[in-house]
PDB file of N, CA and C in Angstrom:
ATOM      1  N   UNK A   1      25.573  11.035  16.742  1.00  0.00           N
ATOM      2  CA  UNK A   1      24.396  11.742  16.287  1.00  0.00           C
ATOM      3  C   UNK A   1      23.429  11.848  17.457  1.00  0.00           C
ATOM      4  N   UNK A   2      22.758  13.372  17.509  1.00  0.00           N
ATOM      5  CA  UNK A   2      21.923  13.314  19.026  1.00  0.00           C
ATOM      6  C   UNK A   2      20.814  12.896  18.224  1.00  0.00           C
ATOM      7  N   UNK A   3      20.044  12.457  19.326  1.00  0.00           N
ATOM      8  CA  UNK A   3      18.466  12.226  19.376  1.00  0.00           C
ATOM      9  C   UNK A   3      17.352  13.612  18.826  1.00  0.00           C
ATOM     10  N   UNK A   4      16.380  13.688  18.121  1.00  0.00           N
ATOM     11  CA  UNK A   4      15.647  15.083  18.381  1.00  0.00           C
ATOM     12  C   UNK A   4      14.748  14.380  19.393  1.00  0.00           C
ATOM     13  N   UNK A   5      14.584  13.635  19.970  1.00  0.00           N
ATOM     14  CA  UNK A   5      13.030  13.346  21.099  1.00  0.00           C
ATOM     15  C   UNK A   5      14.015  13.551  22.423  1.00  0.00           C
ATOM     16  N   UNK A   6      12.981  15.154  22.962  1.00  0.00           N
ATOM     17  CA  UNK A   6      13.445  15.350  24.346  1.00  0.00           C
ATOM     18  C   UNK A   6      13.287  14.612  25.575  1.00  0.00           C
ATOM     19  N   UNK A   7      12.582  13.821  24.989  1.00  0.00           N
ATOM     20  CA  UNK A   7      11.169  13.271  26.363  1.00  0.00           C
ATOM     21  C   UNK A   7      11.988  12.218  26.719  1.00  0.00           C
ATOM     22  N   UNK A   8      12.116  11.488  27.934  1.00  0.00           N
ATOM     23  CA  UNK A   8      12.885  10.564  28.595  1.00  0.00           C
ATOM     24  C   UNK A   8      12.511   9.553  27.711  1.00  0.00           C
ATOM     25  N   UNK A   9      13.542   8.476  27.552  1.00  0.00           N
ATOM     26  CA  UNK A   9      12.999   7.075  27.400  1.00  0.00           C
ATOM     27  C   UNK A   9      12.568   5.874  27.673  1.00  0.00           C
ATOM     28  N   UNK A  10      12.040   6.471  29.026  1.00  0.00           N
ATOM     29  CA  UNK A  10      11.298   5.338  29.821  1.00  0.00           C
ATOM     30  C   UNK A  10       9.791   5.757  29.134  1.00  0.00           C
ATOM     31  N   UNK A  11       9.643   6.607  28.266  1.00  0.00           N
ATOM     32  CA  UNK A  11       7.576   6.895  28.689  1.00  0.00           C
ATOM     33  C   UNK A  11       7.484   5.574  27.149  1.00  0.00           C
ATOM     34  N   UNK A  12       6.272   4.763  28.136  1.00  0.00           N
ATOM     35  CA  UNK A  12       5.669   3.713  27.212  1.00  0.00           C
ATOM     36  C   UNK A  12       5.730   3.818  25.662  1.00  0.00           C
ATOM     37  N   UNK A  13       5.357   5.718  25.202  1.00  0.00           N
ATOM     38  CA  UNK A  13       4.744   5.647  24.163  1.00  0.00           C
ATOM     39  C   UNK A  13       5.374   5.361  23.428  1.00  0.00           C
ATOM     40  N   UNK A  14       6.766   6.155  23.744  1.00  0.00           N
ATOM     41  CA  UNK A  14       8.159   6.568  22.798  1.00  0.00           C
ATOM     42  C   UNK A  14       8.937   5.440  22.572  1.00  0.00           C
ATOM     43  N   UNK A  15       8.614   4.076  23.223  1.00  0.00           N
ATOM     44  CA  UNK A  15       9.596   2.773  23.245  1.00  0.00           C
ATOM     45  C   UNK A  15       9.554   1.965  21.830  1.00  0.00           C
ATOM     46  N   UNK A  16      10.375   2.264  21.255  1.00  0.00           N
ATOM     47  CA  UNK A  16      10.272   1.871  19.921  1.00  0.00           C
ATOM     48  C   UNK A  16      11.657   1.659  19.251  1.00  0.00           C
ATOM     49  N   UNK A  17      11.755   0.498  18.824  1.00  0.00           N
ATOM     50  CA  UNK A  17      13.118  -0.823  18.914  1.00  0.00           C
ATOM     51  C   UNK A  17      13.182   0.019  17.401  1.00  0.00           C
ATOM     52  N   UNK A  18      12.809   0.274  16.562  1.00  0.00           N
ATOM     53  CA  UNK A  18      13.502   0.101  15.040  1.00  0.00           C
ATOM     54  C   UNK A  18      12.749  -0.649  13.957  1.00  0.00           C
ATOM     55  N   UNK A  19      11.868  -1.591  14.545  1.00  0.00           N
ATOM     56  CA  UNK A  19      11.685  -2.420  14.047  1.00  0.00           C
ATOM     57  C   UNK A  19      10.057  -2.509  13.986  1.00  0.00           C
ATOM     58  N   UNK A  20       9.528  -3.312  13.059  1.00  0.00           N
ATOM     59  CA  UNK A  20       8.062  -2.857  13.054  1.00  0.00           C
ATOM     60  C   UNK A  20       7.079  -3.969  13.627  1.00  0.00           C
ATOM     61  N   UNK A  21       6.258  -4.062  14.075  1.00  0.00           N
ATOM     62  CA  UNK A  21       5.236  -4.573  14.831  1.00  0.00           C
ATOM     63  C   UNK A  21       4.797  -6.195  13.821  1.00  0.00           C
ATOM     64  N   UNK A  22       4.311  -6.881  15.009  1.00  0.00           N
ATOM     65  CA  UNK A  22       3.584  -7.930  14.078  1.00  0.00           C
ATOM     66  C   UNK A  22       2.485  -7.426  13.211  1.00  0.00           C
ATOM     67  N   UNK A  23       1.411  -6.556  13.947  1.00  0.00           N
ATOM     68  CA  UNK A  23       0.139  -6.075  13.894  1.00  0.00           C
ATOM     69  C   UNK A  23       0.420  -5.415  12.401  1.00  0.00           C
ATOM     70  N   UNK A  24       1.922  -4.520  12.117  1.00  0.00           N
ATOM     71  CA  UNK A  24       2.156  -3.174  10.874  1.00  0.00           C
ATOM     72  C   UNK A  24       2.876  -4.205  10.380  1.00  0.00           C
ATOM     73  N   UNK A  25       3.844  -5.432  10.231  1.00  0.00           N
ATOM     74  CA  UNK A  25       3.913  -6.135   9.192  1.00  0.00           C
ATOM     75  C   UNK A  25       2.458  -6.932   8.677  1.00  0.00           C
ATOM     76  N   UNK A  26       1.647  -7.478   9.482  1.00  0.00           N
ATOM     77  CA  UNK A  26       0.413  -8.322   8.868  1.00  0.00           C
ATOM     78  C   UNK A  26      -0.262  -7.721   8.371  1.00  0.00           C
ATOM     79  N   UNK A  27      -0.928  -5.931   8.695  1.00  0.00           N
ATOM     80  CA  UNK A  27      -1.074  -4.984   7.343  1.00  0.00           C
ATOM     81  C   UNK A  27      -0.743  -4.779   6.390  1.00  0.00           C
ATOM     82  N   UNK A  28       0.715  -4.528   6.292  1.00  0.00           N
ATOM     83  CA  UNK A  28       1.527  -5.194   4.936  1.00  0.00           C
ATOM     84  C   UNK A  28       1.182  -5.785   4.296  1.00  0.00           C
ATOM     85  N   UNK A  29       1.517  -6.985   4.867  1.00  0.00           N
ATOM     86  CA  UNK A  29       1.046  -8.435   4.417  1.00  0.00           C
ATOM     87  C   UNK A  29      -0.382  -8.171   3.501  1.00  0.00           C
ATOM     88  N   UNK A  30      -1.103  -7.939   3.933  1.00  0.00           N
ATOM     89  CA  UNK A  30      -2.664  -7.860   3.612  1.00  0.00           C
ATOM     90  C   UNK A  30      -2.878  -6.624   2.304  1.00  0.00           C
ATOM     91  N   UNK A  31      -2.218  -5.667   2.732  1.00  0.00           N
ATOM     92  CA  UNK A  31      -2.105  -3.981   1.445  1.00  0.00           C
ATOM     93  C   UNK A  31      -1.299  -4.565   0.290  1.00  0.00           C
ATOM     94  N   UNK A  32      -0.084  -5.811   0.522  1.00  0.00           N
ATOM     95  CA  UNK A  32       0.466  -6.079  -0.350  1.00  0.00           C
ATOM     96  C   UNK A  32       0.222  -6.005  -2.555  1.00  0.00           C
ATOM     97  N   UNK A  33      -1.056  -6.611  -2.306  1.00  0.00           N
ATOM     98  CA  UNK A  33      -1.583  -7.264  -3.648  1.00  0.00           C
ATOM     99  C   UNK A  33      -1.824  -5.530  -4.460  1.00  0.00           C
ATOM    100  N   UNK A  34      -2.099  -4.341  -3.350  1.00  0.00           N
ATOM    101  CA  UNK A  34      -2.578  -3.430  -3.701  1.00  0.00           C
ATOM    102  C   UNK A  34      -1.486  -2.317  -4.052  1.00  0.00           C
ATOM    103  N   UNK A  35      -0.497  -2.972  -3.050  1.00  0.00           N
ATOM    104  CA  UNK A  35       0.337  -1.900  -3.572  1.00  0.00           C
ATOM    105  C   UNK A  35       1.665  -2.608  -4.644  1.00  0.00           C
ATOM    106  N   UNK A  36       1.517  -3.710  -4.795  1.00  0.00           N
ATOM    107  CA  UNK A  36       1.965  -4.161  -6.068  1.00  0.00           C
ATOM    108  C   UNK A  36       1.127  -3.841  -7.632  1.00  0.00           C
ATOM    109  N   UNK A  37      -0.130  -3.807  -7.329  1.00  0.00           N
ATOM    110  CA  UNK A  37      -1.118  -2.904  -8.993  1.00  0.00           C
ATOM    111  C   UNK A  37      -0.606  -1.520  -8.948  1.00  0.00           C
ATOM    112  N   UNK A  38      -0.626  -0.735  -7.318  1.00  0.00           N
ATOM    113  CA  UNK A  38      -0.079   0.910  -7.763  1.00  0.00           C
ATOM    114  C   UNK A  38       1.379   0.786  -8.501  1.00  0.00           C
ATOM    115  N   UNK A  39       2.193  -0.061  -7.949  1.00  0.00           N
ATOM    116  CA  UNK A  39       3.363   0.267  -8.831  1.00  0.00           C
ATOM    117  C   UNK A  39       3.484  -0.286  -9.985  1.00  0.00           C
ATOM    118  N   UNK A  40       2.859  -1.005 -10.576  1.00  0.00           N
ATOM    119  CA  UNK A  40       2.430  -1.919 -12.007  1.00  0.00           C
ATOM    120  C   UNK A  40       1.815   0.114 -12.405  1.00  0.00           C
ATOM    121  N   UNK A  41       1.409   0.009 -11.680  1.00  0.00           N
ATOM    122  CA  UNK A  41       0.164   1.478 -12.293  1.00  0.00           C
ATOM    123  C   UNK A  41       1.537   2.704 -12.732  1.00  0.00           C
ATOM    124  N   UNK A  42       1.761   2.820 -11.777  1.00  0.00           N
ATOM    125  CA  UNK A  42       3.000   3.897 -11.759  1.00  0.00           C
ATOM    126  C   UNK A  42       4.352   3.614 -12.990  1.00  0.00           C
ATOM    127  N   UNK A  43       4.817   2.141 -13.038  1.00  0.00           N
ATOM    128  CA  UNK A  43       5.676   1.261 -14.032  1.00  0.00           C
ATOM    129  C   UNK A  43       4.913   2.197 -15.775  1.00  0.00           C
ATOM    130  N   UNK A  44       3.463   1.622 -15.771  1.00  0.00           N
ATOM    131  CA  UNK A  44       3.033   2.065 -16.891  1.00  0.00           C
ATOM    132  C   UNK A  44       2.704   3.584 -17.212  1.00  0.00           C
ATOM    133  N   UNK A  45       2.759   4.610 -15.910  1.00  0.00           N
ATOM    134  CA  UNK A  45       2.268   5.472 -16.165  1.00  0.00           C
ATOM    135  C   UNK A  45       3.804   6.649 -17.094  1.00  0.00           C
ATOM    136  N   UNK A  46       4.777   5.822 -15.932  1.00  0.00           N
ATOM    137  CA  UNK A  46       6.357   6.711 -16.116  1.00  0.00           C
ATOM    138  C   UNK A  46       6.900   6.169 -17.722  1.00  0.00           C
ATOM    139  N   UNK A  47       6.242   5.174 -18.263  1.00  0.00           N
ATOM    140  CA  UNK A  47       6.728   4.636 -19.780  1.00  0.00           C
ATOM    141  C   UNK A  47       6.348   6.208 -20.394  1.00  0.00           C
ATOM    142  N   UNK A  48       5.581   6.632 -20.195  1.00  0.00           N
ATOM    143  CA  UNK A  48       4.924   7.352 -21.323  1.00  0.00           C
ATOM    144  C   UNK A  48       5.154   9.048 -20.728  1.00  0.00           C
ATOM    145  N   UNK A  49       6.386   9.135 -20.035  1.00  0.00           N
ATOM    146  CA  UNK A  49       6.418  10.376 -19.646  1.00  0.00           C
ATOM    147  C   UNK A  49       7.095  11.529 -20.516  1.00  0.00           C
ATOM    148  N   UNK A  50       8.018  10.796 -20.959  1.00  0.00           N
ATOM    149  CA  UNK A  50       9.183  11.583 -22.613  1.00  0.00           C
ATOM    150  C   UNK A  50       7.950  11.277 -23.434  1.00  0.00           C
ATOM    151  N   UNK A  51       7.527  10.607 -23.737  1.00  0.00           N
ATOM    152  CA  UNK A  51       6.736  10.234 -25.092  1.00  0.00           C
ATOM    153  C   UNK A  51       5.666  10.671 -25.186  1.00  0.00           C
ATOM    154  N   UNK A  52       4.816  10.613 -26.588  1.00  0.00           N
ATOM    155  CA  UNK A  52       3.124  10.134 -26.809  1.00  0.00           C
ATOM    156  C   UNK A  52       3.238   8.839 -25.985  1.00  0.00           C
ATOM    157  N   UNK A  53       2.102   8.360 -25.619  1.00  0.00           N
ATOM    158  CA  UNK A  53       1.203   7.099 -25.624  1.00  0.00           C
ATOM    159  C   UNK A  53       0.612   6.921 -26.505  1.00  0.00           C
ATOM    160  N   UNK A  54       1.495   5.406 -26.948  1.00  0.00           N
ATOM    161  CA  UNK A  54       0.396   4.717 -27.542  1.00  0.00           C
ATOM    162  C   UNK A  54      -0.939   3.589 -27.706  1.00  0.00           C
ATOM    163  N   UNK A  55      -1.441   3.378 -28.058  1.00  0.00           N
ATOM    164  CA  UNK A  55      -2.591   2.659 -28.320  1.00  0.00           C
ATOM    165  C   UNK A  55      -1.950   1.433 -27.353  1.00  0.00           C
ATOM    166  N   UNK A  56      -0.987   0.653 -27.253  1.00  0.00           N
ATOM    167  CA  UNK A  56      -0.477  -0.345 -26.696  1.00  0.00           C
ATOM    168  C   UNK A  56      -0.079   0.482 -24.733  1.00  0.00           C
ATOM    169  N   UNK A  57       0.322   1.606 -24.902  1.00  0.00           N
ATOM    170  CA  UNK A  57       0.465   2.190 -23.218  1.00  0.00           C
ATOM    171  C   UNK A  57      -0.733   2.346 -23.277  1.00  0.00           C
ATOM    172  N   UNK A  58      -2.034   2.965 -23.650  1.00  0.00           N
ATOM    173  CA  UNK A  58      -2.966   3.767 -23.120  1.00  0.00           C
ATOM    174  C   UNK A  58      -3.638   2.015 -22.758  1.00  0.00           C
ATOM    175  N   UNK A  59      -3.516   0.885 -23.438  1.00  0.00           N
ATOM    176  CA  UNK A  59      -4.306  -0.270 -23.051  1.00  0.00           C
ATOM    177  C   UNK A  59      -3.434  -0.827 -21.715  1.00  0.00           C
ATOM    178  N   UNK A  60      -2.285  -1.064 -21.695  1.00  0.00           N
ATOM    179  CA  UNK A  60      -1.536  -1.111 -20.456  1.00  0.00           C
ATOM    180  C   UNK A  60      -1.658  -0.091 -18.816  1.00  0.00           C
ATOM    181  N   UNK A  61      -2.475   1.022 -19.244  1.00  0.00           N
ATOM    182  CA  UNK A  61      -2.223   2.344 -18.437  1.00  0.00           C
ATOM    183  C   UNK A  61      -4.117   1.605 -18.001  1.00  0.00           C
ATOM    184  N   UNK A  62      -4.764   1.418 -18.783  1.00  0.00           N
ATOM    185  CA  UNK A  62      -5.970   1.281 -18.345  1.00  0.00           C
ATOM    186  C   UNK A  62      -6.292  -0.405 -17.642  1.00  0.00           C
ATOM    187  N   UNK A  63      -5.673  -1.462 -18.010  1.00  0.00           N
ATOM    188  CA  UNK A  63      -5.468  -2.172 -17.471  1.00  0.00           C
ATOM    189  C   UNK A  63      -5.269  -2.442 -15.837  1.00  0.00           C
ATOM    190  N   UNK A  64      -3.571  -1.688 -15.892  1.00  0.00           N
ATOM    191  CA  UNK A  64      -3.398  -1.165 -14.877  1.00  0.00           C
ATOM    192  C   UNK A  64      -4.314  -0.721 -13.744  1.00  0.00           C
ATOM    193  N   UNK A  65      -4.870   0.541 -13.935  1.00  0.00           N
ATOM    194  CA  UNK A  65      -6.085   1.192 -13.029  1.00  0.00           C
ATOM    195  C   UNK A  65      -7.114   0.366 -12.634  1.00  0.00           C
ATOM    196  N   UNK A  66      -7.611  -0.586 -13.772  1.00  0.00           N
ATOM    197  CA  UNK A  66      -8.422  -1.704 -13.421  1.00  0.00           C
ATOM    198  C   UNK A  66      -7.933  -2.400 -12.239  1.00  0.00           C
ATOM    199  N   UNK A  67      -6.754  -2.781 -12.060  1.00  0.00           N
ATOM    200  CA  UNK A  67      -6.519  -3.695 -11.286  1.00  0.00           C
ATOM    201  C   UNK A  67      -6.569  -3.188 -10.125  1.00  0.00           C
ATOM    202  N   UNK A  68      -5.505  -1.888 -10.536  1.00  0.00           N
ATOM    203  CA  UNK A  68      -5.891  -0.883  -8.461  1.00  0.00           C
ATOM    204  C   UNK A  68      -7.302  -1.000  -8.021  1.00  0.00           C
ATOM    205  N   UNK A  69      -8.107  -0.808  -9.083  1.00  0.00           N
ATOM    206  CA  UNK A  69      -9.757  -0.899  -8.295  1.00  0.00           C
ATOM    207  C   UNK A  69     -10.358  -2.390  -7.796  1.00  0.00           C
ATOM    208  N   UNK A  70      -9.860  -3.231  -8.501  1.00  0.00           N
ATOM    209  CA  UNK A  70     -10.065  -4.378  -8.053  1.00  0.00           C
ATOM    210  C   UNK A  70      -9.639  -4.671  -7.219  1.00  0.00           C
ATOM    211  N   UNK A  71      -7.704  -4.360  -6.695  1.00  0.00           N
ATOM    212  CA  UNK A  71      -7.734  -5.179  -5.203  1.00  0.00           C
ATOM    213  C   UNK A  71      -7.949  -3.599  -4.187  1.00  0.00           C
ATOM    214  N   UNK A  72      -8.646  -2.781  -4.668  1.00  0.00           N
ATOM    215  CA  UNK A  72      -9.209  -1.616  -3.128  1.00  0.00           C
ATOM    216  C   UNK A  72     -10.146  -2.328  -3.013  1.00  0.00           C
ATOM    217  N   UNK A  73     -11.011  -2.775  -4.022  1.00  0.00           N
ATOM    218  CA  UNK A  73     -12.312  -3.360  -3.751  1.00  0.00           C
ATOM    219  C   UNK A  73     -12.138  -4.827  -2.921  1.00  0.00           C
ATOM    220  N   UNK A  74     -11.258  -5.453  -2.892  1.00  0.00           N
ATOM    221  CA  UNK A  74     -10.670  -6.575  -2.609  1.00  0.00           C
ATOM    222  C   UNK A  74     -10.029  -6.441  -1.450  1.00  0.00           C
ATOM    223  N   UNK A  75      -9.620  -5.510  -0.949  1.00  0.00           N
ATOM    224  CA  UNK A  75      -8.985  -5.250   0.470  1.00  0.00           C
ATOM    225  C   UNK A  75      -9.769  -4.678   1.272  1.00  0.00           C
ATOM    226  N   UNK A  76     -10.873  -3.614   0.740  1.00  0.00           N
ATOM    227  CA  UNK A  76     -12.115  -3.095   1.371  1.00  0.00           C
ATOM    228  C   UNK A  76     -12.919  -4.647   1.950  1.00  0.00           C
ATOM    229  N   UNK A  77     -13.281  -5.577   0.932  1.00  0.00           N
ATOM    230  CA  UNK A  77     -14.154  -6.373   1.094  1.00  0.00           C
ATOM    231  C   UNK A  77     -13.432  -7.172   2.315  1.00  0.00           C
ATOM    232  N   UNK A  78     -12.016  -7.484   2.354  1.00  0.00           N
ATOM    233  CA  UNK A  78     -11.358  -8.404   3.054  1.00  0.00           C
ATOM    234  C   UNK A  78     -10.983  -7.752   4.683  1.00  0.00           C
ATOM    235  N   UNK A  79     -11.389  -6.180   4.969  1.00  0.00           N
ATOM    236  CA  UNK A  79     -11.025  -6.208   5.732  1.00  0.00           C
ATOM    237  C   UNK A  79     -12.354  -5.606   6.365  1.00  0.00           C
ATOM    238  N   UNK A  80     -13.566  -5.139   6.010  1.00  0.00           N
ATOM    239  CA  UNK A  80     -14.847  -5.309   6.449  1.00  0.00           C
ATOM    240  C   UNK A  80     -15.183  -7.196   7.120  1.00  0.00           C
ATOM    241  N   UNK A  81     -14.377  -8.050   6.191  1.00  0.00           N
ATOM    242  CA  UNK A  81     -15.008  -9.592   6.173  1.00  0.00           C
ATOM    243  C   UNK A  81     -14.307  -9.973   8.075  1.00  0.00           C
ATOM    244  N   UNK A  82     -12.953  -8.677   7.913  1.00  0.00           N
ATOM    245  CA  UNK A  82     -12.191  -9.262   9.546  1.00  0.00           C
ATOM    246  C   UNK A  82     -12.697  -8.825  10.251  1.00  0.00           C
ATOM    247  N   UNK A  83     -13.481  -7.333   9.914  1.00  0.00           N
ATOM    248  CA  UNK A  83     -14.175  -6.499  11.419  1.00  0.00           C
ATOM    249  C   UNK A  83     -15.546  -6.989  11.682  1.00  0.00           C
ATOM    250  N   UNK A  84     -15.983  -7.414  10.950  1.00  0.00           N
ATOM    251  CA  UNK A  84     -17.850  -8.034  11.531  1.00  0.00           C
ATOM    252  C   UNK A  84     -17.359  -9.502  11.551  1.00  0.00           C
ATOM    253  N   UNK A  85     -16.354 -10.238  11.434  1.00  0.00           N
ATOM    254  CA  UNK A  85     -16.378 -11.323  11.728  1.00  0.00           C
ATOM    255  C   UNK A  85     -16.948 -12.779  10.790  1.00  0.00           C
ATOM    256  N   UNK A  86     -16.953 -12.273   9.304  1.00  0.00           N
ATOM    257  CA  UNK A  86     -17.161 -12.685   8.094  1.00  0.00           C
ATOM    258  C   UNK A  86     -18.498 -12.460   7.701  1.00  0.00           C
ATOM    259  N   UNK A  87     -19.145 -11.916   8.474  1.00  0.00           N
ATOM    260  CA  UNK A  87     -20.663 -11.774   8.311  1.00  0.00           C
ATOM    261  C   UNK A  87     -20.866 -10.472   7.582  1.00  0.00           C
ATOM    262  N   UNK A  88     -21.266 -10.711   6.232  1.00  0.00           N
ATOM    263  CA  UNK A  88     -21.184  -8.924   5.612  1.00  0.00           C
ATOM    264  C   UNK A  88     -22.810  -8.805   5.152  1.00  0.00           C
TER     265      UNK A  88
END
């Protein structure tokens, strides 16, 4: 299989193993909590895609959303707390 990148593979930018960074796993690490509520969010949203919702999804579906806002608010707060240096 060819390559599509024309550009030699000596230039700094393009040097890239496959594999992902400490810096883009410890983001991960950190987005984790958030992107475990979107798919809790998404889990409850796809129940109710053939169907009505009922009174028991629409409390699960709102639940849900609660929580996405809680850890944005929670990852906002946590990663303002890393850039000023805990001082908010």
């Amino acid at each position: 299989m060819k390559s599509i990148i024309t550009l030699p593979a000596t230039s700094g930018a393009l040097a890239f193993d496959g594999e992902p960074s400490d810096a883009e796993l410890d983001a991960v690490e950190l987005e984790m909590p958030l992107i475990l509520a979107e798919v809790d969010l998404l889990d409850a949203e796809i129940m109710t895609i053939d169907r009505p919702a009922t009174e028991l999804d629409e409390r699960r579906m709102r639940r849900a959303r609660n929580r996405v806002l809680a850890e944005r608010r929670d990852l906002t707060n946590r990663v303002v707390a890393m850039l000023t240096g805990g001082v908010a």
